[in-house]
Every structure is written in structure tokens, then in C-alpha cells.
C-alpha atoms as a PDB file:
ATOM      1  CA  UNK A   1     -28.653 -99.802  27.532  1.00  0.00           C
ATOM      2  CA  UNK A   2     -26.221 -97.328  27.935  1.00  0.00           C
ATOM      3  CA  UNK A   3     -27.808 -93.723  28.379  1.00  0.00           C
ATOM      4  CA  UNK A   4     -25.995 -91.225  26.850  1.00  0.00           C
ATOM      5  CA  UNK A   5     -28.916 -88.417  26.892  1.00  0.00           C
ATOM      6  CA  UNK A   6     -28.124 -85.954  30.283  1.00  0.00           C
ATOM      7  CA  UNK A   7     -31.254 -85.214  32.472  1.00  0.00           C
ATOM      8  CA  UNK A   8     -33.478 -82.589  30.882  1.00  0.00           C
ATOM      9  CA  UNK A   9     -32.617 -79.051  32.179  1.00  0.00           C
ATOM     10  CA  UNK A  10     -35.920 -77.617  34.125  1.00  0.00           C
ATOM     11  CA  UNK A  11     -38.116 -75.440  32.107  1.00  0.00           C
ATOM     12  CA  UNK A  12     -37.499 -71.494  32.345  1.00  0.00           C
ATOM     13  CA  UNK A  13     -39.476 -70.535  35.476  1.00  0.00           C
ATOM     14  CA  UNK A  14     -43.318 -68.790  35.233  1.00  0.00           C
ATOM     15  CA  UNK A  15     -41.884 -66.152  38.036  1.00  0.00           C
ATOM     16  CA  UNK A  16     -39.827 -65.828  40.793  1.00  0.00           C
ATOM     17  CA  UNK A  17     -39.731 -68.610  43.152  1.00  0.00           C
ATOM     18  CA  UNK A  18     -41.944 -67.695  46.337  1.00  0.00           C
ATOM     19  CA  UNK A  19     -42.373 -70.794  48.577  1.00  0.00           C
ATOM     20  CA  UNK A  20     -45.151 -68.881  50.115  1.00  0.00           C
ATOM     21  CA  UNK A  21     -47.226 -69.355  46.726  1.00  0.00           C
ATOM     22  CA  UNK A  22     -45.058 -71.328  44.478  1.00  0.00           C
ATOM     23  CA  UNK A  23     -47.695 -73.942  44.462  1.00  0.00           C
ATOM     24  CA  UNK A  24     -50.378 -72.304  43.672  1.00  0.00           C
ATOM     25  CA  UNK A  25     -49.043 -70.440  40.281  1.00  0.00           C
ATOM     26  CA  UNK A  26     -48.852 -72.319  37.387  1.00  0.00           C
ATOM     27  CA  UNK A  27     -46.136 -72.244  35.142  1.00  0.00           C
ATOM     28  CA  UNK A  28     -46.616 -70.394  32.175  1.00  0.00           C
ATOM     29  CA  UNK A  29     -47.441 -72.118  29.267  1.00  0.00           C
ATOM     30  CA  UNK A  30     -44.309 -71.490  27.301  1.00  0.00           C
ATOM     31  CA  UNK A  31     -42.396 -72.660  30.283  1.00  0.00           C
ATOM     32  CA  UNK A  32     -44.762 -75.821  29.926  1.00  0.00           C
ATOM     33  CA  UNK A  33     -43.844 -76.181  26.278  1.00  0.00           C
ATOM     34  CA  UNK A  34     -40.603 -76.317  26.644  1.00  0.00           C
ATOM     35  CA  UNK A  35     -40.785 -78.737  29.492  1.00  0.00           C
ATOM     36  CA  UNK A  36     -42.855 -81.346  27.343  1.00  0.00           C
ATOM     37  CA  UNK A  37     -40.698 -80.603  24.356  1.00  0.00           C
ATOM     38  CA  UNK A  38     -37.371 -81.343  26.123  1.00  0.00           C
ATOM     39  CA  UNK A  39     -38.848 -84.302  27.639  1.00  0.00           C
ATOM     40  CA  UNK A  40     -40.259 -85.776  24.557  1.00  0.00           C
ATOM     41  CA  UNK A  41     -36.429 -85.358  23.366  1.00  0.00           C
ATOM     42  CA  UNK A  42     -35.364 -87.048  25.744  1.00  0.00           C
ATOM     43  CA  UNK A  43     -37.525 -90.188  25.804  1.00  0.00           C
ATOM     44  CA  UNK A  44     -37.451 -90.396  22.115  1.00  0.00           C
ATOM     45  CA  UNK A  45     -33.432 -90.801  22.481  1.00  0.00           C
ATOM     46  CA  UNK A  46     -33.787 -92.934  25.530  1.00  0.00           C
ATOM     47  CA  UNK A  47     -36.334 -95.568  23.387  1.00  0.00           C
ATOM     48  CA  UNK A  48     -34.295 -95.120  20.574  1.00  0.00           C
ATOM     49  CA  UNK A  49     -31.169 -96.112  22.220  1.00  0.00           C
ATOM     50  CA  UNK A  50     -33.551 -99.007  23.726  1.00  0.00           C
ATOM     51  CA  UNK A  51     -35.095-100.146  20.564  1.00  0.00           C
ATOM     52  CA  UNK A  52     -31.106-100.647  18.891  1.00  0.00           C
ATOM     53  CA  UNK A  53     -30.414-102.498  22.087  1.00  0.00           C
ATOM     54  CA  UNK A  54     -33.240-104.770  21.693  1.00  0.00           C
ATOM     55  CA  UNK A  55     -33.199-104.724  17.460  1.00  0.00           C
ATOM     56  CA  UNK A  56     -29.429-105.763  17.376  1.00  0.00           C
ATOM     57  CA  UNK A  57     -29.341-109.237  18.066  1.00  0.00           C
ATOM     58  CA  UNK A  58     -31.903-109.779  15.458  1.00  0.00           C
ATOM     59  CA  UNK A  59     -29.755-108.169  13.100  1.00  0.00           C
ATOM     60  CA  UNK A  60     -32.079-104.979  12.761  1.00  0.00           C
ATOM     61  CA  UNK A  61     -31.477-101.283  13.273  1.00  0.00           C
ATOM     62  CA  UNK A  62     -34.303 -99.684  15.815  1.00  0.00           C
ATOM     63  CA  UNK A  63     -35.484 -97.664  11.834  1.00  0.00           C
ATOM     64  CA  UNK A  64     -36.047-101.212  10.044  1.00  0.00           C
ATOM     65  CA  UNK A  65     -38.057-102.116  12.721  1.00  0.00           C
ATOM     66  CA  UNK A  66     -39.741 -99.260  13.364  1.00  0.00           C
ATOM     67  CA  UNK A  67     -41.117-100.468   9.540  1.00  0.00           C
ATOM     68  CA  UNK A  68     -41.426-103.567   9.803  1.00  0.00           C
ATOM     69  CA  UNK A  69     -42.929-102.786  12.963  1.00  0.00           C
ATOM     70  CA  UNK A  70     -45.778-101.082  10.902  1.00  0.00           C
ATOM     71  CA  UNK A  71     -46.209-103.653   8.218  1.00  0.00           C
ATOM     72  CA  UNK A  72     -46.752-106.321  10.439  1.00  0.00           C
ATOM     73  CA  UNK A  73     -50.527-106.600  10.702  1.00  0.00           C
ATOM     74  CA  UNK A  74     -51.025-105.157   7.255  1.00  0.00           C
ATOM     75  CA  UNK A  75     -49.326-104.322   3.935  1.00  0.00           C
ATOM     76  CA  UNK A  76     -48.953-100.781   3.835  1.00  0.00           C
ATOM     77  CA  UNK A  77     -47.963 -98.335   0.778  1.00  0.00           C
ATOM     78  CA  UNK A  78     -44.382 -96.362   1.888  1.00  0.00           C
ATOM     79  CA  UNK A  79     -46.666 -92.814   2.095  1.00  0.00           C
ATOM     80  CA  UNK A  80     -49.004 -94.996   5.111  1.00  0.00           C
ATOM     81  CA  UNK A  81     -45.840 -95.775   6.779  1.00  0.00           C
ATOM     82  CA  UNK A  82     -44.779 -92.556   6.734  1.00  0.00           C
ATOM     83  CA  UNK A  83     -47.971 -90.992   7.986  1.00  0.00           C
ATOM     84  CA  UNK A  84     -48.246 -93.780  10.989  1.00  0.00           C
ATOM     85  CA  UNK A  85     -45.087 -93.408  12.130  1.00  0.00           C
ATOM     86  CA  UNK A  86     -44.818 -89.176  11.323  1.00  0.00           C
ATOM     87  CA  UNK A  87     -41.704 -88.911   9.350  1.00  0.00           C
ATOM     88  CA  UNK A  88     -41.382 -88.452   6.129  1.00  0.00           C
ATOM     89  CA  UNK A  89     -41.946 -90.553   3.017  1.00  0.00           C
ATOM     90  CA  UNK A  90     -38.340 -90.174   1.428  1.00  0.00           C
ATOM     91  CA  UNK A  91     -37.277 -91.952   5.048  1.00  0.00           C
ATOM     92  CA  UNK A  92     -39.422 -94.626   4.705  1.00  0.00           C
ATOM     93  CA  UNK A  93     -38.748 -95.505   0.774  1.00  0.00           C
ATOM     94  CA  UNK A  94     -34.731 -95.337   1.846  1.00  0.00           C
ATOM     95  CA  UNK A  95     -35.600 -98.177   4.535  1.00  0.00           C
ATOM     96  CA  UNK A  96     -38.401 -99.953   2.469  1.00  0.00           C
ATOM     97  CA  UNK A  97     -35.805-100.288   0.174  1.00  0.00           C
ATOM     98  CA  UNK A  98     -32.624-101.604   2.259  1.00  0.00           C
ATOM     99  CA  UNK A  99     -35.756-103.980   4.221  1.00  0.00           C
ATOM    100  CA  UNK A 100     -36.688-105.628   0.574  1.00  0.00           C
ATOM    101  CA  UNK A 101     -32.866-105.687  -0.913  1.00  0.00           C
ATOM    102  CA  UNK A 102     -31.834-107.548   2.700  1.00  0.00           C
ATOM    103  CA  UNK A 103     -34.826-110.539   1.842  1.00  0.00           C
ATOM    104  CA  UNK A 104     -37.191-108.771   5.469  1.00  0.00           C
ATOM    105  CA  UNK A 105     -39.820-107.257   3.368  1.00  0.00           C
ATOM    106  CA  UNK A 106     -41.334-106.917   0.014  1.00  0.00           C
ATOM    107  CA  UNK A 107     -42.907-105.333  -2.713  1.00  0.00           C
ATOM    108  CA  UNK A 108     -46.675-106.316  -3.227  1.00  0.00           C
ATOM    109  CA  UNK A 109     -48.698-105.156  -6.170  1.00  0.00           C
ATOM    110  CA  UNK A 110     -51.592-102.465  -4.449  1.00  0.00           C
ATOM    111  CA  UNK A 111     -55.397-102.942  -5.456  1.00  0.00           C
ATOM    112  CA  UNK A 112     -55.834 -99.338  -4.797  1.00  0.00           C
ATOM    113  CA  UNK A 113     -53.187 -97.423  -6.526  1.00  0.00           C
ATOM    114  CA  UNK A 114     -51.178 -99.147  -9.283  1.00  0.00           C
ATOM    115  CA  UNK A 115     -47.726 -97.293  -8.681  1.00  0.00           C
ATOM    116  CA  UNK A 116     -47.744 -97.065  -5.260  1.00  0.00           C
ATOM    117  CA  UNK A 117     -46.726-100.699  -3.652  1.00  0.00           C
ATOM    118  CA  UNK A 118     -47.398-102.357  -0.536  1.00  0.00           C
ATOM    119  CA  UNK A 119     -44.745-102.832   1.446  1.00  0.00           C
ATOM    120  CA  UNK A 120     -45.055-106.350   4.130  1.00  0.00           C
ATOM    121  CA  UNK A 121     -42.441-107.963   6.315  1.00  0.00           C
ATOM    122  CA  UNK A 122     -40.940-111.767   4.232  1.00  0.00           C
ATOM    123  CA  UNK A 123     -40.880-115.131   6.667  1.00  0.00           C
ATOM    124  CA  UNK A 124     -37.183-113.732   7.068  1.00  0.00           C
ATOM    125  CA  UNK A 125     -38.782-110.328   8.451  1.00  0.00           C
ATOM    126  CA  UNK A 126     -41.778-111.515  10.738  1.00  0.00           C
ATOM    127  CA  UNK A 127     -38.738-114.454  12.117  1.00  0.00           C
ATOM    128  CA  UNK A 128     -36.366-111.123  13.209  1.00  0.00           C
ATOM    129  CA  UNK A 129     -39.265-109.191  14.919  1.00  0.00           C
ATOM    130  CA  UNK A 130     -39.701-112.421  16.771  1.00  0.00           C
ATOM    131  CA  UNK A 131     -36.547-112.737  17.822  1.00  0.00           C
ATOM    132  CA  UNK A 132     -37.006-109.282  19.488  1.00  0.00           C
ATOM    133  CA  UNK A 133     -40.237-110.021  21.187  1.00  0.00           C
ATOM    134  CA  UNK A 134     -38.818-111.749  24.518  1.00  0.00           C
ATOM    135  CA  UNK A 135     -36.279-108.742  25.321  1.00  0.00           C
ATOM    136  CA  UNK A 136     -39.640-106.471  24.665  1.00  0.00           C
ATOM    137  CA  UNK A 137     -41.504-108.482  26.487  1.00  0.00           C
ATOM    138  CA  UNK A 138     -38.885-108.365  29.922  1.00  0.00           C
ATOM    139  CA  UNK A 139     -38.602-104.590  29.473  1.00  0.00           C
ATOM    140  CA  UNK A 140     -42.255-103.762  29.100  1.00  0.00           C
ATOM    141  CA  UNK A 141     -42.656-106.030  32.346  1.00  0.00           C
ATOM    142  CA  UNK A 142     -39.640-103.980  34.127  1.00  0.00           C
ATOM    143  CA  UNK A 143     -41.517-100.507  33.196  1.00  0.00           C
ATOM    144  CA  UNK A 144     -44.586-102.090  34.683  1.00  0.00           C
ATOM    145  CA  UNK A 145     -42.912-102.449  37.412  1.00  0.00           C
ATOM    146  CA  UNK A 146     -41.873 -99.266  37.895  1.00  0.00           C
ATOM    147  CA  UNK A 147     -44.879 -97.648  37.255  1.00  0.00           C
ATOM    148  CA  UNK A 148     -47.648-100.313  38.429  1.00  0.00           C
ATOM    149  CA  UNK A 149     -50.228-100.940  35.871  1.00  0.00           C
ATOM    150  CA  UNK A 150     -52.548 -97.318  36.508  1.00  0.00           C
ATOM    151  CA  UNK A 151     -49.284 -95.454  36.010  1.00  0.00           C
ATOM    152  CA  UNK A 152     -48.017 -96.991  32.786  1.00  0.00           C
ATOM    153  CA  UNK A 153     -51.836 -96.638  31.590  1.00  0.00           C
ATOM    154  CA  UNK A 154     -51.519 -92.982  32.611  1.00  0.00           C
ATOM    155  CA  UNK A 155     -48.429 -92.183  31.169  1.00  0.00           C
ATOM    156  CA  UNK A 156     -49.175 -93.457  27.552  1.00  0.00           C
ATOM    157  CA  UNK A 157     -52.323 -91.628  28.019  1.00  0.00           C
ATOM    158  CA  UNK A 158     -50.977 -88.375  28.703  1.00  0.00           C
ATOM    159  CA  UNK A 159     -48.187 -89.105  25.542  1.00  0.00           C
ATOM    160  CA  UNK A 160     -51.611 -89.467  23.389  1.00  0.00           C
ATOM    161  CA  UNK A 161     -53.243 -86.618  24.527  1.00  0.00           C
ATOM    162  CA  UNK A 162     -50.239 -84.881  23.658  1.00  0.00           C
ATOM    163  CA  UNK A 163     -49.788 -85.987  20.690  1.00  0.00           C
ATOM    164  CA  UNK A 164     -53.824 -85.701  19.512  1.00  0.00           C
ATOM    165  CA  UNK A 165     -53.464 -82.050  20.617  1.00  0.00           C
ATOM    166  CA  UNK A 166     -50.062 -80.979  18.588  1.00  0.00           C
ATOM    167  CA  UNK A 167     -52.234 -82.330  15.500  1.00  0.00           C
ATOM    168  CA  UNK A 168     -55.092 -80.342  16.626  1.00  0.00           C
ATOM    169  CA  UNK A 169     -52.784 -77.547  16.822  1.00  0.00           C
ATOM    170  CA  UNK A 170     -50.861 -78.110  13.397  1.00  0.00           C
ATOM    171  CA  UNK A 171     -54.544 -78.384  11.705  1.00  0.00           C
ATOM    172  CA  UNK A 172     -55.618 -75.251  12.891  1.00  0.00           C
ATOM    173  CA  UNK A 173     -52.415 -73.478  11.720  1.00  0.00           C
ATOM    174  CA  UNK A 174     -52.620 -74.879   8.019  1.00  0.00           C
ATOM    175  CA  UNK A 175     -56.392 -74.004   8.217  1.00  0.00           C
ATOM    176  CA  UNK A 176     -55.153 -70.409   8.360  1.00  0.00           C
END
């Protein structure tokens, strides 16, 4: 894994350090912001440059399986995808596409809508993400590891809470 993001540079401080009281004031929420935005940066490059490490050998980009990653419980139309994974459709449909023209996926007639298809993984598709599942596996045991069972709990908790909150946040700004 080769790690080719630099530490994240600490957030602008609330005031001037005091070690008599720096404890005891909280940073100011922009400061806060920026720390959890330059953070999530970060780990999003540092999975992403895990998830092509782990996607290679399989023959996969970290993107296709990212998608096939999505489809592999359930069909899903391109615009589910898309929603699931928060990107955007037109990145999905360019994957979708290379996925079904390299045999990993295809194109299922949907029930629901008749134009928009299902996308699901082929035996060739479900046989890659398989292949990727041991090296998964070992790293998901080496972060357990590291953070013991309460902290990895804690740590995807706090990522969720962030993440239910920015939504919270984005739905109150388009309610406006």
C-alpha cells in the first residue's frame, strides 16, 4: 500500500494557545469542520489507494468494485447505485457500462421501470469479488487489531453519525 497522501495539516486554531485553559475551550466549529473535512480526505485517498491494492489482482479497479460491490446482494438500477454509493449517476452508467462490456455484470430487464435496467454482477463478476475477499478479510483483521473491537465499532460509528448529519444538513438547506 504505498501512501502517497501527507498527514492532514491541524485545523486553524479556536484561539490562542493558553496551556492554562487550552483544555477546557473547544475549538470552534469551523475549526472542527475543517478538521473532519481534511480527515475525511484523507481516509477516502488512503482506502482508495487500499481498495486498488486489494482490487488489482482480481483484475478490478477499486470504481468497478465499488459497483459491483453494490450489486452484489441485489440488482440495482444505475440511479440506486449512484444514490448508495453518493456520486453521481453519469459515474455509475460509465462503469455499469465498462462492468457489462468486460462479461462482470449485466443488464436485467426492471419490473418497476421499463427503461431503467438492473444492473447485477455475471459468475465472472461475483468469482473477482471473491478473489478479493481473503486480502479484505487480513486487512479488516489488521485494523481490528489496531483498534480492538470497541474502537473499530466506535470509529465507523462516529463516520455514520457524520455522515447522517451532513444529510441532515444538506436537507435543511434545499428545504430553504
Amino acid at each position: 500500500m504505498t501512501d502517497r497522501h501527507p498527514p492532514a495539516p491541524p485545523a486553524p486554531s479556536a484561539a490562542p494557545a493558553d496551556p492554562a485553559t487550552s483544555a477546557a475551550v473547544p475549538p470552534a466549529p469551523g475549526a472542527l469542520l475543517s478538521a473532519a473535512a481534511l480527515t475525511s480526505f484523507r481516509l477516502n485517498g488512503q482506502f482508495l489507494d487500499v481498495a486498488e491494492e486489494l482490487a488489482r489482482p482480481a483484475g478490478l479497479t477499486a470504481a468497478w468494485w465499488q459497483v459491483l460491490g453494490a450489486v452484489l446482494e441485489q440488482p440495482l438500477p444505475v440511479s440506486g447505485i449512484a444514490r448508495a454509493m453518493g456520486i453521481t449517476r453519469q459515474s455509475v452508467q460509465r462503469i455499469a457500462d465498462l462492468l457489462v462490456g468486460r462479461g462482470l455484470a449485466e443488464y436485467r430487464p426492471n419490473p418497476a421501470h421499463r427503461t431503467a435496467k438492473l444492473l447485477r454482477p455475471t459468475e465472472r463478476g461475483y468469482a473477482a469479488v471473491r478473489e478479493i475477499r481473503p486480502g479484505h478479510a487480513a486487512l479488516a483483521a489488521r485494523l481490528l487489531a489496531e483498534l480492538g473491537p470497541a474502537g473499530f465499532a466506535a470509529a465507523v460509528s462516529a463516520l455514520e453519525t457524520l455522515s447522517e448529519a451532513l444529510t441532515a444538513v444538506e436537507r435543511q438547506s434545499s428545504a430553504r
